[in-house]
Protein backbone atom coordinates (compact mmCIF):
# COMPACT_ATOMS: atom_id res chain seq x y z
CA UNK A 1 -6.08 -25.25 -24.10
CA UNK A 2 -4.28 -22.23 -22.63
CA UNK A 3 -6.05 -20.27 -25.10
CA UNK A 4 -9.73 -20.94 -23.50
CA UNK A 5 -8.02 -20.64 -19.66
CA UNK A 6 -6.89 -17.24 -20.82
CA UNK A 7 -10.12 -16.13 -22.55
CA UNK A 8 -12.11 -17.70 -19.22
CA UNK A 9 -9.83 -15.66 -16.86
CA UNK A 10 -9.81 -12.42 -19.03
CA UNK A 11 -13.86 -12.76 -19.18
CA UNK A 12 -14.19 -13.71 -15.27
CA UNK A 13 -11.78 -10.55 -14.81
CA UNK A 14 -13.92 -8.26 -16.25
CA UNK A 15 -17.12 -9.69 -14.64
CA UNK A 16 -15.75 -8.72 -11.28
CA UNK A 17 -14.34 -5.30 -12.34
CA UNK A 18 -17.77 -4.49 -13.57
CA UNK A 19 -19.56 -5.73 -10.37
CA UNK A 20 -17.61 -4.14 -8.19
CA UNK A 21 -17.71 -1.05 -9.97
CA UNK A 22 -21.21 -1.35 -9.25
CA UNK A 23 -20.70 -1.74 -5.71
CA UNK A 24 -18.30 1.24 -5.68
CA UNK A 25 -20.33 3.42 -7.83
CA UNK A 26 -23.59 2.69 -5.91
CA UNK A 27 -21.76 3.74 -2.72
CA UNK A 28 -20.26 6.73 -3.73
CA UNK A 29 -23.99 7.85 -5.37
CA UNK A 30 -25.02 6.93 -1.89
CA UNK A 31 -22.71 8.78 0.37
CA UNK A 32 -21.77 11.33 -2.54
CA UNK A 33 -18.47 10.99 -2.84
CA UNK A 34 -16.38 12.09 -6.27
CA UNK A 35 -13.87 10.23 -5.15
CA UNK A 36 -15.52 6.84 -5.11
CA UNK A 37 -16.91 8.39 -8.68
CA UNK A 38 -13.94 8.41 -9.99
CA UNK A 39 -13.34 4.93 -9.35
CA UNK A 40 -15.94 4.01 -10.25
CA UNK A 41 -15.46 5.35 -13.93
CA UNK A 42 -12.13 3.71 -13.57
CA UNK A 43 -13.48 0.13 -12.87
CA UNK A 44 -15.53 0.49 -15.18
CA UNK A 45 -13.10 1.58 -18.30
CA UNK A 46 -10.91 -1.22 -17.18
CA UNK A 47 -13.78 -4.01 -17.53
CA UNK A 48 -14.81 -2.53 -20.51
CA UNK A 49 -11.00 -3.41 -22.32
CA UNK A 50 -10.92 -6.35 -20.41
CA UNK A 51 -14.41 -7.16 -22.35
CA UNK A 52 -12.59 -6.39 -25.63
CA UNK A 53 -9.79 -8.36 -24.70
CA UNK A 54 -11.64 -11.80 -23.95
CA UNK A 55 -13.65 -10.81 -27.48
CA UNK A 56 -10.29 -10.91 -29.56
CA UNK A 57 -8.90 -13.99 -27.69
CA UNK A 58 -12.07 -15.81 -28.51
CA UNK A 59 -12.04 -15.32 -31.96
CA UNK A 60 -8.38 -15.75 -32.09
CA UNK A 61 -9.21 -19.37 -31.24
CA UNK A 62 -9.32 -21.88 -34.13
């Protein structure tokens, strides 16, 4: 059971790193600032292993 509640929270996690990495990055393309870039890119590389994370806890599961 704690199994699934991690995977859901590790999946929901990156969900809303990815969105608002959208948000950010739209923003920054917006008002062009490398800065907000940069975020951005970090957002994003941290949804991205949150992604792979929820992927090995699910087929971890039995």
């Amino acid at each position: 059971m704690r199994l699934y509640l991690l995977v859901n929270l590790t999946a929901s996690l990156a969900l809303l790193c990815l969105l608002v990495a959208l948000v950010v990055g739209i923003v920054g393309a917006w008002r062009h600032h490398l800065r907000l870039r940069r975020v951005c890119i970090s957002l994003v590389m941290v949804g991205v292993l949150l992604l792979l994370a929820s992927l090995v806890l699910t087929l971890m599961i039995p």
